[in-house]
Protein backbone atom coordinates (compact mmCIF):
# COMPACT_ATOMS: atom_id res chain seq x y z
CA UNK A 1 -177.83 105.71 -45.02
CA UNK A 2 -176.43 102.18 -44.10
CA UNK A 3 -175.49 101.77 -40.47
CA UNK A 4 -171.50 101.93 -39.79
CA UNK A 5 -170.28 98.22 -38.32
CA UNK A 6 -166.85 97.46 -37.55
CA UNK A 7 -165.71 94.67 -39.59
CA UNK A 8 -164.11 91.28 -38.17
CA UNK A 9 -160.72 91.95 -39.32
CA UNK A 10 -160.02 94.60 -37.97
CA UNK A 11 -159.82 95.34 -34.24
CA UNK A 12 -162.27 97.99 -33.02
CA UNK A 13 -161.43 100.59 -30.06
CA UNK A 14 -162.88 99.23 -26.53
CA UNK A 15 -165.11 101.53 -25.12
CA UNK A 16 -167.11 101.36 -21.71
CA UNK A 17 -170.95 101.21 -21.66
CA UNK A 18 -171.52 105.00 -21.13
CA UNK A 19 -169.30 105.24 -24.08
CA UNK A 20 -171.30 103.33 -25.99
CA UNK A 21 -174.26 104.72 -25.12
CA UNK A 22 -173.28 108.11 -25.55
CA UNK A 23 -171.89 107.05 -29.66
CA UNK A 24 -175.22 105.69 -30.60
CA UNK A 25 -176.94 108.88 -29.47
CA UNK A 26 -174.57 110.96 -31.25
CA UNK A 27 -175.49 108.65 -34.41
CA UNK A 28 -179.08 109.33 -33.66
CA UNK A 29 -178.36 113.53 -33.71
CA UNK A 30 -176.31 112.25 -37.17
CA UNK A 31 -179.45 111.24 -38.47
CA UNK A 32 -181.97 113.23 -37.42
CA UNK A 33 -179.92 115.93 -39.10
CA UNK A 34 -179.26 114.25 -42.26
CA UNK A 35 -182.94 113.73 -42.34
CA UNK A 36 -183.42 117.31 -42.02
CA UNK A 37 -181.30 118.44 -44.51
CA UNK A 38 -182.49 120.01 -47.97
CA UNK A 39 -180.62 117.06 -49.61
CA UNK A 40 -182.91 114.54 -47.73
CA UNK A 41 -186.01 116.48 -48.15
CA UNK A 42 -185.24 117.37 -52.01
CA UNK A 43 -184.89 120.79 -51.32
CA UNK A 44 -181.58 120.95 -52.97
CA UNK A 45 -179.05 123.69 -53.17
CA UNK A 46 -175.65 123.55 -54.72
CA UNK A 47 -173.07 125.68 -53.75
CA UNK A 48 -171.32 125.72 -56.39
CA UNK A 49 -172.15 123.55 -60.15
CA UNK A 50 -169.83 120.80 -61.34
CA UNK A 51 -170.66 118.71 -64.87
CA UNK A 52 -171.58 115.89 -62.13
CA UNK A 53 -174.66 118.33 -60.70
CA UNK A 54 -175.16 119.80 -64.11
CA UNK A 55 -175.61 115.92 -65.26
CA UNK A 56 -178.18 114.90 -62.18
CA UNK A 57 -179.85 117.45 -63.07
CA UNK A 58 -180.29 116.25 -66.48
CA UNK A 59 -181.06 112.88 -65.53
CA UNK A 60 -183.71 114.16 -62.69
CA UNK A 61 -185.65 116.44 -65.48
CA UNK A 62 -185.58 113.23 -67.75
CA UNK A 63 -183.94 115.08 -70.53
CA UNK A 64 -182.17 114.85 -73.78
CA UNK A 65 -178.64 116.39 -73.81
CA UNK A 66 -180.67 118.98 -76.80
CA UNK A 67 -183.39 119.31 -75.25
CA UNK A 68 -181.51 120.56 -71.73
CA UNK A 69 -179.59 122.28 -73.41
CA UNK A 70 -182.36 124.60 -75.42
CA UNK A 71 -184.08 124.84 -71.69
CA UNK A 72 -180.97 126.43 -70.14
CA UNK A 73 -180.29 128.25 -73.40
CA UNK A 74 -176.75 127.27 -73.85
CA UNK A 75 -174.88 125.09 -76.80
CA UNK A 76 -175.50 120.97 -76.44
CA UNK A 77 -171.85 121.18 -77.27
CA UNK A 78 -171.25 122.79 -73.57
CA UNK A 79 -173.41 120.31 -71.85
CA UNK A 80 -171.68 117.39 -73.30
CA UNK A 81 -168.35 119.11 -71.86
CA UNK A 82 -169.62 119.81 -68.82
CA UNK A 83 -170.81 115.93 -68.36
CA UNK A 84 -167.52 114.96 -69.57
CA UNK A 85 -165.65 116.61 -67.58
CA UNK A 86 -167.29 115.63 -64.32
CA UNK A 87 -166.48 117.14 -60.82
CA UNK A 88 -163.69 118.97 -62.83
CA UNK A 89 -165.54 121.43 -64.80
CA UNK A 90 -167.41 124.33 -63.26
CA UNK A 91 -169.74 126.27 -66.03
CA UNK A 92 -169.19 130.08 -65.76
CA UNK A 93 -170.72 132.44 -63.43
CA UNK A 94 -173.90 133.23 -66.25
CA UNK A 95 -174.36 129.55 -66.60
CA UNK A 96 -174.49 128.88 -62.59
CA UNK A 97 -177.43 130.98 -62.60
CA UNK A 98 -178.93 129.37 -65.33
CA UNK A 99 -178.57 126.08 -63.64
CA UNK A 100 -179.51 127.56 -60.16
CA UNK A 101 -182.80 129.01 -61.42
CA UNK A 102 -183.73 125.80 -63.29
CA UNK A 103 -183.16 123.48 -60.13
CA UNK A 104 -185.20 126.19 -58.53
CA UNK A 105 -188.73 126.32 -60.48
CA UNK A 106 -188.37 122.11 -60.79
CA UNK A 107 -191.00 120.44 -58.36
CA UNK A 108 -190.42 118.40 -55.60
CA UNK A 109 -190.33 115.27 -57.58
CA UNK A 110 -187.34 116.17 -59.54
CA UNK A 111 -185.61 117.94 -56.95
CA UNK A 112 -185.77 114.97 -55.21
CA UNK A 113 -184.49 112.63 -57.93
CA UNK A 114 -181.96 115.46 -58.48
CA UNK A 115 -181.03 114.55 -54.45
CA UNK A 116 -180.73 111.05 -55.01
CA UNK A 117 -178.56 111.24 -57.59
CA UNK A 118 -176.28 113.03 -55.40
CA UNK A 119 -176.66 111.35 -52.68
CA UNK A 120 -172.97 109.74 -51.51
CA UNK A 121 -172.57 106.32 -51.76
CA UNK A 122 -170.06 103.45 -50.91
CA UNK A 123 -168.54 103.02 -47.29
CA UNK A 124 -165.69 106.09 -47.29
CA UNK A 125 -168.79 108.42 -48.20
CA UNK A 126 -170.58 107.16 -45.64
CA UNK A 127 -167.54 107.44 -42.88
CA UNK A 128 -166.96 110.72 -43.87
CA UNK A 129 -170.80 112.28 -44.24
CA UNK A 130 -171.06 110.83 -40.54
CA UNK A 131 -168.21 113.25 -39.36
CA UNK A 132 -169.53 115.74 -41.57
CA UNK A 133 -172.77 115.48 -39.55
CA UNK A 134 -170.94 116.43 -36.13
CA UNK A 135 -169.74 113.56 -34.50
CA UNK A 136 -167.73 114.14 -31.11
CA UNK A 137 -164.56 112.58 -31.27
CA UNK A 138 -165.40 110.11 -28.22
CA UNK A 139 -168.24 109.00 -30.35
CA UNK A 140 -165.88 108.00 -33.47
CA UNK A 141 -164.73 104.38 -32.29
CA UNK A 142 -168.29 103.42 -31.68
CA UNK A 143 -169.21 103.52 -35.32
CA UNK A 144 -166.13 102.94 -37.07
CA UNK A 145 -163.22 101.20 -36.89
CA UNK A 146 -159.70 103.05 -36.60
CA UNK A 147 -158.63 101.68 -40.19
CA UNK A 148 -161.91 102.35 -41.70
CA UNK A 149 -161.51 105.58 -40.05
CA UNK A 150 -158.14 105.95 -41.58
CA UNK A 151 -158.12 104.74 -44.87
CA UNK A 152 -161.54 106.79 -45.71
CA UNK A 153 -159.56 110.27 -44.80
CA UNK A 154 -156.62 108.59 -47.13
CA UNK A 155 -158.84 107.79 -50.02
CA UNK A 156 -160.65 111.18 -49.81
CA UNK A 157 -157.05 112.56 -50.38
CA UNK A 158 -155.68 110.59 -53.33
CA UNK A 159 -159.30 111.18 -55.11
CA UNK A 160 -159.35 115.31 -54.78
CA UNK A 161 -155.39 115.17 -55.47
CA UNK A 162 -156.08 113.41 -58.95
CA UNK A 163 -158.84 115.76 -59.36
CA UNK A 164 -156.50 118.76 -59.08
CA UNK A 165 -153.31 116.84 -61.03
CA UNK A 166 -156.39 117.09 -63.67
CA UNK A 167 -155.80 119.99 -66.30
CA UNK A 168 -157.45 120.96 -69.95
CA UNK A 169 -154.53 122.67 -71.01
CA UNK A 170 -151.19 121.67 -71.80
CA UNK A 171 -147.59 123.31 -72.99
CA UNK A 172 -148.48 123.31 -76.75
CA UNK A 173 -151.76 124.84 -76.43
CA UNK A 174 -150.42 127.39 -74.51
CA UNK A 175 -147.49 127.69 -76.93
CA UNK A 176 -149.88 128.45 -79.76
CA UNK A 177 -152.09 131.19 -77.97
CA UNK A 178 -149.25 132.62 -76.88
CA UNK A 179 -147.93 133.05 -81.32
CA UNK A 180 -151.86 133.78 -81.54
CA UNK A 181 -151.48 136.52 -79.38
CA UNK A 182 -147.90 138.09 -80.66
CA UNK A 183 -149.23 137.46 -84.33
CA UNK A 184 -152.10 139.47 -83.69
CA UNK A 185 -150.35 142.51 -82.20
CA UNK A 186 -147.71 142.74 -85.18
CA UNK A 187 -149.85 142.05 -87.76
CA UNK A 188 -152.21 144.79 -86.36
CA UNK A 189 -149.75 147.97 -87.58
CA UNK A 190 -150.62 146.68 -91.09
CA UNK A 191 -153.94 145.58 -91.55
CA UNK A 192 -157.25 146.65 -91.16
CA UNK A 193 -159.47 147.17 -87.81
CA UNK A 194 -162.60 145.30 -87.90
CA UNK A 195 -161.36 141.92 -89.44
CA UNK A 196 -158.20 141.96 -87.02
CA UNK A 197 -161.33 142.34 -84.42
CA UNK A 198 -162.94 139.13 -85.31
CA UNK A 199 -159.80 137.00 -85.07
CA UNK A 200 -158.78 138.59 -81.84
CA UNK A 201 -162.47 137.49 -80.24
CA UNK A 202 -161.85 134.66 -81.92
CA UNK A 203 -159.02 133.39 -79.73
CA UNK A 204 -159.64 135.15 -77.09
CA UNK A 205 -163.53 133.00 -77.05
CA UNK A 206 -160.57 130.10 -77.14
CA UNK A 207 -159.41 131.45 -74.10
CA UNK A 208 -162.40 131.50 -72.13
CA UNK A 209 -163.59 128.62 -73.18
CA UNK A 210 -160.01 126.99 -71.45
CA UNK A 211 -160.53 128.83 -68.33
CA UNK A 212 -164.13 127.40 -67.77
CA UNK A 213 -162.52 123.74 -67.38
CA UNK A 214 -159.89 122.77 -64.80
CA UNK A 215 -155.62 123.67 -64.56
CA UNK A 216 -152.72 124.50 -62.76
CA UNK A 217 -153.02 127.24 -61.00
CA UNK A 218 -149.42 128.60 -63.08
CA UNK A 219 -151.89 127.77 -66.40
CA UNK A 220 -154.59 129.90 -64.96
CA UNK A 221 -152.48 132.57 -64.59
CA UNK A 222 -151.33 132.47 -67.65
CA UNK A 223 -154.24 132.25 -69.45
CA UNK A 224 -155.34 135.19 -67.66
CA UNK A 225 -152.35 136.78 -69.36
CA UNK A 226 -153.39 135.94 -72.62
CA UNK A 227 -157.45 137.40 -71.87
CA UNK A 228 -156.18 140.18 -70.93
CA UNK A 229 -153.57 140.77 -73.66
CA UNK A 230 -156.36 140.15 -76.20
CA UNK A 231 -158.96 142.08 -74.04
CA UNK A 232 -156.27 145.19 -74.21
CA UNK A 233 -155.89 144.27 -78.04
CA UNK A 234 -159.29 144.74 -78.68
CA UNK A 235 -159.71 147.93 -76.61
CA UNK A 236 -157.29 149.57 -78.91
CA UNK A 237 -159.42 148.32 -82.29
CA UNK A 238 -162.45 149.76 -80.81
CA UNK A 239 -161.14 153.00 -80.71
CA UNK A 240 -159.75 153.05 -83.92
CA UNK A 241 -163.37 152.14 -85.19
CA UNK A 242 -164.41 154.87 -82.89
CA UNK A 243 -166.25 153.26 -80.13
CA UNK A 244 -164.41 154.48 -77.22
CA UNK A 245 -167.51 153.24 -74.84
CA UNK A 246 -166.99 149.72 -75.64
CA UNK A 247 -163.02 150.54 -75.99
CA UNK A 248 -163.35 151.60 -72.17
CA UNK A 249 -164.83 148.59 -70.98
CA UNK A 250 -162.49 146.22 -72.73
CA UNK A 251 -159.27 148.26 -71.16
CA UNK A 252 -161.68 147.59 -67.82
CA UNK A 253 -161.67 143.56 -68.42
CA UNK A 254 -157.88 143.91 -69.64
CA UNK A 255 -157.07 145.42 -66.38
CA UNK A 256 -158.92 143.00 -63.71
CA UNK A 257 -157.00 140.22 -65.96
CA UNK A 258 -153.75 142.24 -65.79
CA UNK A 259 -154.66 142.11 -61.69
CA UNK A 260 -155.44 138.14 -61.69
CA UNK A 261 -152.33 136.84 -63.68
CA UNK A 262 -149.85 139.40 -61.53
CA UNK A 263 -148.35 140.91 -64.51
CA UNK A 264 -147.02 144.58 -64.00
CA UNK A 265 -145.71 145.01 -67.70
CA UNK A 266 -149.93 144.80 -68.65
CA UNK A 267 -150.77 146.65 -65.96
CA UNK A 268 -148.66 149.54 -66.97
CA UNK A 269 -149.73 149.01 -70.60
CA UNK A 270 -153.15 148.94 -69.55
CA UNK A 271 -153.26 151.98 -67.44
CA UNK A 272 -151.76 153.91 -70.76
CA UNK A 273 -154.40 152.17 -72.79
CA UNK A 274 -157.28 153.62 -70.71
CA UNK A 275 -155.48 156.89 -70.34
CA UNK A 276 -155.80 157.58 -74.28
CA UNK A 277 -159.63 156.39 -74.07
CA UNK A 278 -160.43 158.85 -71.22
CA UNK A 279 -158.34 161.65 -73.45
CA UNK A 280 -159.95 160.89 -76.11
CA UNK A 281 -163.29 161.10 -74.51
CA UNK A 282 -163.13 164.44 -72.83
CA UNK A 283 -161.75 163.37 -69.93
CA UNK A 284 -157.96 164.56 -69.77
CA UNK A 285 -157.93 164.79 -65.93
CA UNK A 286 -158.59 161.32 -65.33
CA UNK A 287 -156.14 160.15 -67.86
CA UNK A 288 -153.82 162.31 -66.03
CA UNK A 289 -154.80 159.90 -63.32
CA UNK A 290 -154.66 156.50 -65.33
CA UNK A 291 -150.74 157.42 -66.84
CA UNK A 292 -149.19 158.75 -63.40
CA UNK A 293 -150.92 155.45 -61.36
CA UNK A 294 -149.53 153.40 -64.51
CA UNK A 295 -146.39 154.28 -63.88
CA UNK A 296 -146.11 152.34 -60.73
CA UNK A 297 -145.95 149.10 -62.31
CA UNK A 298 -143.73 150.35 -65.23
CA UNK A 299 -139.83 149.69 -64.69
CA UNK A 300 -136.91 151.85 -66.36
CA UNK A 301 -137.48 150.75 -69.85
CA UNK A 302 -140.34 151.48 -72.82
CA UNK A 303 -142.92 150.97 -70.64
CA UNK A 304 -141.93 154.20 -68.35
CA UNK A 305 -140.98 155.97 -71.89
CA UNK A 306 -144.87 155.51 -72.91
CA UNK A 307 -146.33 155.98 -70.03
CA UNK A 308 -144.59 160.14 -69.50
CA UNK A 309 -145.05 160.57 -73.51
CA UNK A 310 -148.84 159.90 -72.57
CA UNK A 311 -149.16 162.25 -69.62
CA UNK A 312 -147.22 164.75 -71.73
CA UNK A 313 -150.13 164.10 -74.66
CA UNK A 314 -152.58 164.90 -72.23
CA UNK A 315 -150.86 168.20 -70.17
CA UNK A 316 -150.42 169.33 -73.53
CA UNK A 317 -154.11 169.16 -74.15
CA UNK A 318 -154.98 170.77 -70.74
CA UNK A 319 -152.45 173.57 -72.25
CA UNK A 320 -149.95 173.29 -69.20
CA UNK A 321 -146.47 173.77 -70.90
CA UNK A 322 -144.63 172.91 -67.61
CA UNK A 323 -146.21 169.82 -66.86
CA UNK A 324 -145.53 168.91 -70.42
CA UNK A 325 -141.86 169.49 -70.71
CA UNK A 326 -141.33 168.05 -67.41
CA UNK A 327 -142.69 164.77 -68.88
CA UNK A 328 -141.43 164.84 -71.94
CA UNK A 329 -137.74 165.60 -69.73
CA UNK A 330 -138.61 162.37 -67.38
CA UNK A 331 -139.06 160.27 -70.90
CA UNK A 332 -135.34 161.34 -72.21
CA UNK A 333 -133.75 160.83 -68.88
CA UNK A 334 -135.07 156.93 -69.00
CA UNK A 335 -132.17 154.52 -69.25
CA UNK A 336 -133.95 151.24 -71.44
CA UNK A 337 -131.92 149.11 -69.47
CA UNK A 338 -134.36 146.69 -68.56
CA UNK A 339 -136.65 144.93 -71.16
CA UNK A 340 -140.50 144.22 -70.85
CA UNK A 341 -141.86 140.87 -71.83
CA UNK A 342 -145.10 142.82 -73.25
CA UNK A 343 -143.55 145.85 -74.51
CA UNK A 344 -139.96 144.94 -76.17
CA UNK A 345 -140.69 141.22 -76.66
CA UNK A 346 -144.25 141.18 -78.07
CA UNK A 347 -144.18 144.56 -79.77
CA UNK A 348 -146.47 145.47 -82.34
CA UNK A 349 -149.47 147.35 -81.02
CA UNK A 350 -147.61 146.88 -77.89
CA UNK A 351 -144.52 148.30 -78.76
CA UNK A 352 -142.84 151.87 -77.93
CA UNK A 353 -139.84 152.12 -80.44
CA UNK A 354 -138.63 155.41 -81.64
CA UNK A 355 -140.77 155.96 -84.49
CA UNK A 356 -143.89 155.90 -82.14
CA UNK A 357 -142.00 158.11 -79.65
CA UNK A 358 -141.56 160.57 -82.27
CA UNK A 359 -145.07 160.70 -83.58
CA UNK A 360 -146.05 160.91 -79.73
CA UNK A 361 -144.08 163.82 -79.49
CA UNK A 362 -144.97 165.34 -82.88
CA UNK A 363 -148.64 165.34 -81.31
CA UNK A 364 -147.58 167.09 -78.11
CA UNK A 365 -145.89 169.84 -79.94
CA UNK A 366 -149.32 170.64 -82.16
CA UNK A 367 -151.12 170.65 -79.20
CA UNK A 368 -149.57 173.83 -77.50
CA UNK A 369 -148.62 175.32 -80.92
CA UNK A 370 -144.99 174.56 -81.15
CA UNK A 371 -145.03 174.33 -85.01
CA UNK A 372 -141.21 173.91 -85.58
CA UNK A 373 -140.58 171.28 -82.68
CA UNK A 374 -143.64 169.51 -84.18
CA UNK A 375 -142.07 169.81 -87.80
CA UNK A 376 -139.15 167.78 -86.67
CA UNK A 377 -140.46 165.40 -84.63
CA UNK A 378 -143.19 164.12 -87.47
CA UNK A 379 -140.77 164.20 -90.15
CA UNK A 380 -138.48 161.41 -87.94
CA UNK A 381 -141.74 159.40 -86.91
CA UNK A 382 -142.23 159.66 -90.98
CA UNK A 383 -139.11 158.93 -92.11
CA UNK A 384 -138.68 156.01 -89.43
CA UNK A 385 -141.75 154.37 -90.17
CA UNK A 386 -141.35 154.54 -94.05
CA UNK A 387 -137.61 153.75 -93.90
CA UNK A 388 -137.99 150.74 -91.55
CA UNK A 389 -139.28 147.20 -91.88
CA UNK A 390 -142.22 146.75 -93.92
CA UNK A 391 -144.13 144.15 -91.50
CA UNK A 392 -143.29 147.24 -88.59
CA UNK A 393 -144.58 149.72 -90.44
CA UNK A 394 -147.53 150.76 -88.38
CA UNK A 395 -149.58 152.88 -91.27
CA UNK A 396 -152.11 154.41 -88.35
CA UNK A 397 -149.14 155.68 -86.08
CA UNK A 398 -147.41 157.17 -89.58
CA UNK A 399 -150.53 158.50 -90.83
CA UNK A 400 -151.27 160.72 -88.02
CA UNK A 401 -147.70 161.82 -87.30
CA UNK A 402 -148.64 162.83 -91.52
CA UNK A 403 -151.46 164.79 -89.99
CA UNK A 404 -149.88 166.42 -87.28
CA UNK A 405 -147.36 167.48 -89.75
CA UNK A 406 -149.71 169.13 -92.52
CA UNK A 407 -150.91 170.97 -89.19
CA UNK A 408 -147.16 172.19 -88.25
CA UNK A 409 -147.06 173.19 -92.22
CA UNK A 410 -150.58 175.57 -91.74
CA UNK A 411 -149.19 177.17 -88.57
CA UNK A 412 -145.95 177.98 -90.60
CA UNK A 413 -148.24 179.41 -93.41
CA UNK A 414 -147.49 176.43 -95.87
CA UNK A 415 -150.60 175.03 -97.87
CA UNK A 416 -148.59 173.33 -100.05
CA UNK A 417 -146.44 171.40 -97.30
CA UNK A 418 -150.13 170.48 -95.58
CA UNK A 419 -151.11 169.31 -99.08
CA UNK A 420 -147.92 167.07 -99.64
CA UNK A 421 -148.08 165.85 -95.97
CA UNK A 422 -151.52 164.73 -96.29
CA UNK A 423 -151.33 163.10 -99.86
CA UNK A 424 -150.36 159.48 -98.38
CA UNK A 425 -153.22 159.94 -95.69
CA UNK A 426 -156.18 160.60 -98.60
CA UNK A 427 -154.92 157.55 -100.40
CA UNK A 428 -155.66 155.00 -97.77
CA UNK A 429 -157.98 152.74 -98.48
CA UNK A 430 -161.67 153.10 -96.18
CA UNK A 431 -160.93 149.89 -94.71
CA UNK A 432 -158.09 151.38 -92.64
CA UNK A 433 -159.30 155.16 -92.48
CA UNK A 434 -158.82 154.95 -88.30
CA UNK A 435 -161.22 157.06 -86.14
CA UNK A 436 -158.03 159.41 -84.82
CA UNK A 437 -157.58 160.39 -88.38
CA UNK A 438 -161.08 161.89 -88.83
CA UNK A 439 -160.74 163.17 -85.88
CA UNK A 440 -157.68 165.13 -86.52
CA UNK A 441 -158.01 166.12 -89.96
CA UNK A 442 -161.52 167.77 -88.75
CA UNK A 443 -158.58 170.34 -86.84
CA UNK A 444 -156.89 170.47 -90.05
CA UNK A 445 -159.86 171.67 -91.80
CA UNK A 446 -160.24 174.54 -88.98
CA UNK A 447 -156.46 175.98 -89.64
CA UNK A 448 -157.66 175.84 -93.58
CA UNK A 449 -160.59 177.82 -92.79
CA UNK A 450 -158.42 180.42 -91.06
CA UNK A 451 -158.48 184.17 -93.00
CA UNK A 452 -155.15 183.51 -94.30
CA UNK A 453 -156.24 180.51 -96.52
CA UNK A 454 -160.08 181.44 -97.19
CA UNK A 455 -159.26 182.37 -100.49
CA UNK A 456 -156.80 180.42 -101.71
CA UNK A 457 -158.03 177.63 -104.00
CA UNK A 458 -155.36 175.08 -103.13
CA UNK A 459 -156.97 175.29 -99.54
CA UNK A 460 -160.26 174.73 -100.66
CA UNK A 461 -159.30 172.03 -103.13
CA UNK A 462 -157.50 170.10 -99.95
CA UNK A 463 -160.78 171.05 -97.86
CA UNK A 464 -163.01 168.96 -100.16
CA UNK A 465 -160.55 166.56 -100.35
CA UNK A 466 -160.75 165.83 -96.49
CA UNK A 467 -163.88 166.19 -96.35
CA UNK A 468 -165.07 163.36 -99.04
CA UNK A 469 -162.23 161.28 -96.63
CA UNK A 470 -163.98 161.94 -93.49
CA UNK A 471 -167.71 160.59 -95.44
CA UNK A 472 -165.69 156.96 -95.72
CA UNK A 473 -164.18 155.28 -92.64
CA UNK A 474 -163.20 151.89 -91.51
CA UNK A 475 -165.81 152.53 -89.05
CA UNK A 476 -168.23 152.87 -91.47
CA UNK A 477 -167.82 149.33 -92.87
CA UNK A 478 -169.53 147.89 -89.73
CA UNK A 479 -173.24 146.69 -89.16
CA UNK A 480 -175.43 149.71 -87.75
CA UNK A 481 -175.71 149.53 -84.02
CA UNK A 482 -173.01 151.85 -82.47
């Protein structure tokens, strides 16, 4: 460290001999500590890893971009950002550690190299490490001048201000992942699971990628948004390829996003989200949980109406017939007077319109045995979905309300309705054969094997048609390793 001199220019402050005496002490303590420190004694620790540390590093280990990247097992691609970007990129959480650990096992020759390259230099770093060091403020116009003093703490604030004007996102890339996002959910009523899945990681990869670099704090937010959106998206195609394990932890990331970007209309969705997963999975008294604490984030509009068709879904299950109808009376009494960005604007997988309400209902009825309720509420979620917009038409929602309604027919003692009901739903393509579906026709096949039907052959015949369904899912199209 050079020593601090006032320069001719400028006028220093006077100061009396004891004054004096007592600054160049205070320098001395300055020193000694600095010479102390890990920094000086190449026993470095960073606090926290910028592409400038990540690159010192680099240059202290006296390695290739390649070959540092291969020793900190990441992409040379990532370095090279991270260098780029300088004191404005911070590598994620996994890739701190990596760096930490391999600044840790270097020896003391490239840890100190890896200091020196740190080290600050020029005459403002040097002002300001010497009031970093402790300097009493008696001590100050000893060492400095009162315009060096000045225009250091000025420059220090114009540099971090253009470092946090920086940003790595702008309006139109924002823009697009937001018609990424709305695409995704629409287009997700219509088409199959598992390659839907790939082009939701693949944006949402996008959108991590974005949030490891620098941006407004408004763009942060929003790109939470968007990671959790997608994280919510792909909750819901895990379960329909019936891992509700790995569906549970996405609604868990979807959630801590909905949390960082503020948003109540995904918090509500999301709480409905992991509702269904803990129903689903045996566990109807949490979801009981998840829907009612939902519902504090949900205003009067669709989100509400979900939310009580939900906890209906799931009294129904735990076979309480006043909890249900006092539910499914909350959901009527719901004036839709306010709209939800999430909800009414995005739609698709997001969406509540009637024909889902219908179907929701439909599977409420089944579950406490009200066969004619359950008759007319699937046969409105079927004719709504069939008679509506094609690129709406959400073929997983419609072919379980079909389900549910074959079900209603076996109650009433029809095989012949069940058949016709189900004829659409053992025509789908495996590709889009949904988890839920197998999972509800296995209760179809239950009524069939009832004493009424065991010997008719039209039962059997739709038996073994089920079953060779149930052999084929969209689930089944995936690589082993459930």
């Amino acid at each position: 460290m050079r020593a601090f001199v006032t320069t001719a220019p400028h006028r220093p402050f006077t100061a009396s001999g004891n004054r004096f005496r007592e600054a160049v002490a205070c320098l001395t303590v300055a020193l000694v500590l600095w010479s102390q420190s890990s920094v000086a004694k190449g026993d470095a620790v960073v606090g926290e890893w910028t592409g400038r540390e990540a690159r010192a590093l680099r240059d202290a280990k006296r390695m290739s971009i390649r070959e540092f990247a291969a020793h900190l097992g990441v992409h040379e691609r990532l370095v090279s950002k991270w260098e780029a970007g300088g004191e404005r990129v911070r590598p994620r959480p996994v890739n701190q550690a990596a760096l930490d650990t391999s600044l840790a096992r270097s020896d003391d020759v490239v840890r100190a190299r890896f200091s020196t390259l740190l080290a600050p230099t020029g005459a403002d770093a040097d002002l300001l490490a010497f009031v970093d060091a402790g300097a009493v403020k008696s001590a100050v116009p000893e060492v400095m001048s009162e315009r060096e003093l000045i225009m250091a703490a000025a420059h220090e604030a114009s540099e971090h201000a253009a470092a946090a004007e920086s940003t790595n996102v702008g309006a139109t890339t924002l823009a697009q992942l937001d018609a990424d996002v709305r695409r995704i959910a629409n287009e997700y009523v219509h088409a199959a699971p598992a390659p839907m899945m790939v082009e939701m990681l693949r944006v949402r990869r996008r959108v991590y990628r974005l949030l490891d670099g620098q941006q407004k704090p408004v763009d942060t937010s929003h790109l939470y948004l968007l990671a959790g959106t997608l994280s919510g998206l792909m909750a819901n195609a895990s379960t329909d390829l019936g891992y509700l394990d790995a569906a549970g932890e996405q609604i868990r990331a979807a959630w801590a996003y909905a949390e960082l970007s503020g948003h109540n209309g995904l918090r509500a969705w999301t709480r409905g989200m992991h509702a269904l997963i803990e129903n689903w999975s045996d566990r109807p008294r949490n979801a009981v949980q998840l829907a009612r604490s939902g519902q504090e984030f949900a205003g009067q509009g669709l989100a509400r109406v979900r939310l009580l068709n939900i906890e209906a879904r799931v009294w129904a299950r735990l076979g309480s017939d006043a909890e249900t109808d006092r539910c499914l009376r909350a959901a009527e009494a719901v004036v839709s007077d306010r709209r939800d960005e999430l909800h009414d604007e995005i739609g698709g997988v997001f969406g509540f319109g009637a024909p889902k309400a219908a179907y929701y209902a439909g599977a409420t009825c089944i579950q406490l045995g009200r066969a004619e309720q359950a008759l007319a509420a699937t046969e409105r979620a079927i004719t709504l979905y069939s008679s509506g917009p094609a690129l709406q038409r959400s073929y997983g929602a419609e072919s379980l309300a079909r389900v549910d309604n074959a079900a209603a027919h076996l109650i009433n003692g029809s095989i012949d309705g069940a058949a016709d009901a189900l004829r659409p739903v053992l025509g789908l393509p495996e590709d889009r054969r949904i988890a839920q579906l197998g999972e509800r026709l296995v209760g179809v096949r239950r009524r069939i094997a009832a004493p009424a039907y065991r010997d008719a052959f039209e039962a059997r015949q739709l038996d073994e048609r089920i079953e060779e369904f149930c052999g084929a899912t969209a689930a089944a199209g995936l690589p082993p390793g459930r």
